[in-house]
C-alpha atoms as a PDB file:
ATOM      1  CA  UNK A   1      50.566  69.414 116.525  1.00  0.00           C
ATOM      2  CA  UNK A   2      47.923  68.837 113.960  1.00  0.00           C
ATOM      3  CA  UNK A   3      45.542  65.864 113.095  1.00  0.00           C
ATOM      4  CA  UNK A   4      43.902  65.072 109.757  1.00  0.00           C
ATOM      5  CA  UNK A   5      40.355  63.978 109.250  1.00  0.00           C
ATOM      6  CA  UNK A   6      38.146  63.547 106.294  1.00  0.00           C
ATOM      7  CA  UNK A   7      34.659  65.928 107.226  1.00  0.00           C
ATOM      8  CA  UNK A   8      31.378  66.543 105.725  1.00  0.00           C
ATOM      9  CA  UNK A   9      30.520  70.037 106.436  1.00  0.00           C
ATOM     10  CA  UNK A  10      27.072  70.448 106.833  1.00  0.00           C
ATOM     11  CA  UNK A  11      27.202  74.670 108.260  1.00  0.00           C
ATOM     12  CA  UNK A  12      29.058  77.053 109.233  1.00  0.00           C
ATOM     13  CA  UNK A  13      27.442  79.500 112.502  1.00  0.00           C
ATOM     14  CA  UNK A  14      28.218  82.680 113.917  1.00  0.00           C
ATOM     15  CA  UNK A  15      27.242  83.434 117.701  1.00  0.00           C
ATOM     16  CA  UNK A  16      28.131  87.107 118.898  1.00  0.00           C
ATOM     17  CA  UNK A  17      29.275  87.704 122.572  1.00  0.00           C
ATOM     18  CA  UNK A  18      29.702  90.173 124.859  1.00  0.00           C
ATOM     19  CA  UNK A  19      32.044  90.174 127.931  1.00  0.00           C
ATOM     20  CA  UNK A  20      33.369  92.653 130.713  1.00  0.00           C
ATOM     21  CA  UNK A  21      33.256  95.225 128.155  1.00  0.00           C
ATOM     22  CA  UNK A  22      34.558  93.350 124.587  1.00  0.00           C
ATOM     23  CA  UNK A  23      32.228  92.027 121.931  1.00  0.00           C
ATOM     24  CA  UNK A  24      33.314  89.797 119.280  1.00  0.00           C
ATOM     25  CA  UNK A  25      32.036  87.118 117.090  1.00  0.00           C
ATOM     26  CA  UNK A  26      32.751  83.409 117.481  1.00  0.00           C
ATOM     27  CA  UNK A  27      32.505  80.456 114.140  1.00  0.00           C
ATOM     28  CA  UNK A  28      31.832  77.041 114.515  1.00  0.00           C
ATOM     29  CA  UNK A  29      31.395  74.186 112.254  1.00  0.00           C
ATOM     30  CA  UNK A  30      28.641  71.317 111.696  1.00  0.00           C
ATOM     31  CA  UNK A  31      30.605  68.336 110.426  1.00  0.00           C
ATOM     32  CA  UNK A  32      30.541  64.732 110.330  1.00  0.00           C
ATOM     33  CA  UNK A  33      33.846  64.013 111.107  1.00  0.00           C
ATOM     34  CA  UNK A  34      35.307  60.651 109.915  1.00  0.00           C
ATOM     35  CA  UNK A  35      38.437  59.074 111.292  1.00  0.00           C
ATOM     36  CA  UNK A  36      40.401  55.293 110.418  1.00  0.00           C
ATOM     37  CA  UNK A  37      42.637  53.243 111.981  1.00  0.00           C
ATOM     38  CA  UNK A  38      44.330  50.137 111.235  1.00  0.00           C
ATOM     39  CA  UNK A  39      43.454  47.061 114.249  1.00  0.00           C
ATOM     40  CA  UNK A  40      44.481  43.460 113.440  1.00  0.00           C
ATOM     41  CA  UNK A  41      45.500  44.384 109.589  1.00  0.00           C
ATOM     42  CA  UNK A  42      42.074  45.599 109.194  1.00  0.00           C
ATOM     43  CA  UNK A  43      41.222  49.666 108.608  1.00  0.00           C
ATOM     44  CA  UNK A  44      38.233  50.500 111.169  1.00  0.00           C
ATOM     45  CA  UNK A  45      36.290  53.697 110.419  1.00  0.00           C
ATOM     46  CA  UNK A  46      34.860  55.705 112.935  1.00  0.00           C
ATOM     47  CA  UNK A  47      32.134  58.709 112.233  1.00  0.00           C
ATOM     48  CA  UNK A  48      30.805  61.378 114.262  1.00  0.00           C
ATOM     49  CA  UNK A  49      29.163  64.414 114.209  1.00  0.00           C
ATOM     50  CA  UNK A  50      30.870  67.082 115.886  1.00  0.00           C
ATOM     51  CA  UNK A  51      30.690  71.690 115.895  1.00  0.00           C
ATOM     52  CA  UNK A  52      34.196  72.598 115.835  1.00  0.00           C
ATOM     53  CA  UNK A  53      35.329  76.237 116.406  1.00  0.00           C
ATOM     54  CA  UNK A  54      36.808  77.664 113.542  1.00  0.00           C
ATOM     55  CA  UNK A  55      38.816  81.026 112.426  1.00  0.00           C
ATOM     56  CA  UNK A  56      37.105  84.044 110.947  1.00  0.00           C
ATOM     57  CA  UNK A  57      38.865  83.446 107.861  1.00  0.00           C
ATOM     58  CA  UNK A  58      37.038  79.766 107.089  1.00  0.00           C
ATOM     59  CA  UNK A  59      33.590  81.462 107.557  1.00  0.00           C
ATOM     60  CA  UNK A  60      33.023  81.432 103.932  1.00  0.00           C
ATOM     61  CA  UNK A  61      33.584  77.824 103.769  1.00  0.00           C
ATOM     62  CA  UNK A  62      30.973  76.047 101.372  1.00  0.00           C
ATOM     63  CA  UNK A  63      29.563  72.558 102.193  1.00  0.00           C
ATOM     64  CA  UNK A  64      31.163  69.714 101.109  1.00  0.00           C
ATOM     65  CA  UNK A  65      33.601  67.235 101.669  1.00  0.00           C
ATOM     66  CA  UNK A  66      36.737  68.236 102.642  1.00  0.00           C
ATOM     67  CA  UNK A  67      40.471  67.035 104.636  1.00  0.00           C
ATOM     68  CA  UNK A  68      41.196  69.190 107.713  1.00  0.00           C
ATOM     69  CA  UNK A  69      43.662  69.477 109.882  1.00  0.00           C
ATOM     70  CA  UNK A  70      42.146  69.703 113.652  1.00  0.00           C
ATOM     71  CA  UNK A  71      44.419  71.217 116.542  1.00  0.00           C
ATOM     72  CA  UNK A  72      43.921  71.678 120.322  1.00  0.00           C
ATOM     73  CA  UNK A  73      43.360  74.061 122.103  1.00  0.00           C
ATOM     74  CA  UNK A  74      43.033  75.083 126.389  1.00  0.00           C
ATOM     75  CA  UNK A  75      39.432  76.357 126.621  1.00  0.00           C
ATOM     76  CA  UNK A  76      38.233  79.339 128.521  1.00  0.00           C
ATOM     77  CA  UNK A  77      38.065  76.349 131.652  1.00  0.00           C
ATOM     78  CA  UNK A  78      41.680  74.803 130.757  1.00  0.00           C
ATOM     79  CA  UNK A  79      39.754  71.580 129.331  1.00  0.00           C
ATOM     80  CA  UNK A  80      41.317  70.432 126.065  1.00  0.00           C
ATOM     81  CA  UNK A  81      39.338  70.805 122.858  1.00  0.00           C
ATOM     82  CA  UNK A  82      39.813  70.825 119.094  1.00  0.00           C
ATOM     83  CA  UNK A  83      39.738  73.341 116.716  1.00  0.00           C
ATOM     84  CA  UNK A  84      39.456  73.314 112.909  1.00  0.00           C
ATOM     85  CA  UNK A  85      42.890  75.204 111.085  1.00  0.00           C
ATOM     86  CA  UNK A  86      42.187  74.516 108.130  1.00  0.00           C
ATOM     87  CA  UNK A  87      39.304  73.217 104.896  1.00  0.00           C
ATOM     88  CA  UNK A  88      40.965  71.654 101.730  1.00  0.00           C
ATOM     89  CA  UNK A  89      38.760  70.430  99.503  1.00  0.00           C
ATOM     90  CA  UNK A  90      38.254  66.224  99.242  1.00  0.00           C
ATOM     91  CA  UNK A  91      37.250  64.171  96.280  1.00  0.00           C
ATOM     92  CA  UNK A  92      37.501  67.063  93.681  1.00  0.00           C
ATOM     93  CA  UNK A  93      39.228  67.376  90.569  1.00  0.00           C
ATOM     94  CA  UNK A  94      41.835  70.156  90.915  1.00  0.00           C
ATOM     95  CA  UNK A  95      40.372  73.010  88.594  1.00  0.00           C
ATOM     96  CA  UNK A  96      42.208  73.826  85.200  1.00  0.00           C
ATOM     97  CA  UNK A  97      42.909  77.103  84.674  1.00  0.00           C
ATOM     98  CA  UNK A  98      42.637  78.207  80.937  1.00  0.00           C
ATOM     99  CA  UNK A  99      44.874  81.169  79.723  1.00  0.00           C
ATOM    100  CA  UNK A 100      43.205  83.788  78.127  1.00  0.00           C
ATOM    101  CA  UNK A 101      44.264  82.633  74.523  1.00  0.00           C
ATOM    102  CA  UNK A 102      42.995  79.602  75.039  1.00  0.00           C
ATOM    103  CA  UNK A 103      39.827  80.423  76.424  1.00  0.00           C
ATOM    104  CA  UNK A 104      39.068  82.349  73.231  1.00  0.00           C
ATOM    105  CA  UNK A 105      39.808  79.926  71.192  1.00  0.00           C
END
């Protein structure tokens, strides 16, 4: 189960740990996160700023403005949280790709 929400990604952090023996390095994300809903035929927005953990392979991630898809996760404690799976780029005009031949031309 996934959930989609329009972000503004502000920075991506790295924090290195160290426990009982195994190191590693964790990502998380500075975002305003912004979420609708529809109440009495009427779309309410909701914003909020929120650091999200993230996988190694998003660390690259520029800023910007982007549709992800959040899903939870049991923390180290068992509590529920949310974690960012994925960054696709919002509000952009898809790039077109120019062959060779025509570049040249």
């Amino acid at each position: 189960m996934s959930m989609k929400f329009k972000v503004q990604l502000f920075a991506i952090n790295s924090k290195d740990w160290e426990y009982e023996g195994r190191k590693g390095t964790t990502y998380s994300a500075q975002m305003l996160v912004t979420s609708a809903r529809e109440e009495n035929g009427k779309v309410v927005e909701e914003t909020f700023v929120a650091r999200m953990k993230i996988a190694e392979h998003l660390k690259e991630t520029a800023p910007g403005e982007y549709l992800t898809d959040l899903r939870p996760y049991a923390d180290s404690n068992g509590n529920l949280d949310f974690a960012v799976a994925s960054f696709v780029p919002f509000g952009r005009p898809a790039a077109n790709a120019k062959s060779p031949a025509q570049a040249a031309a």
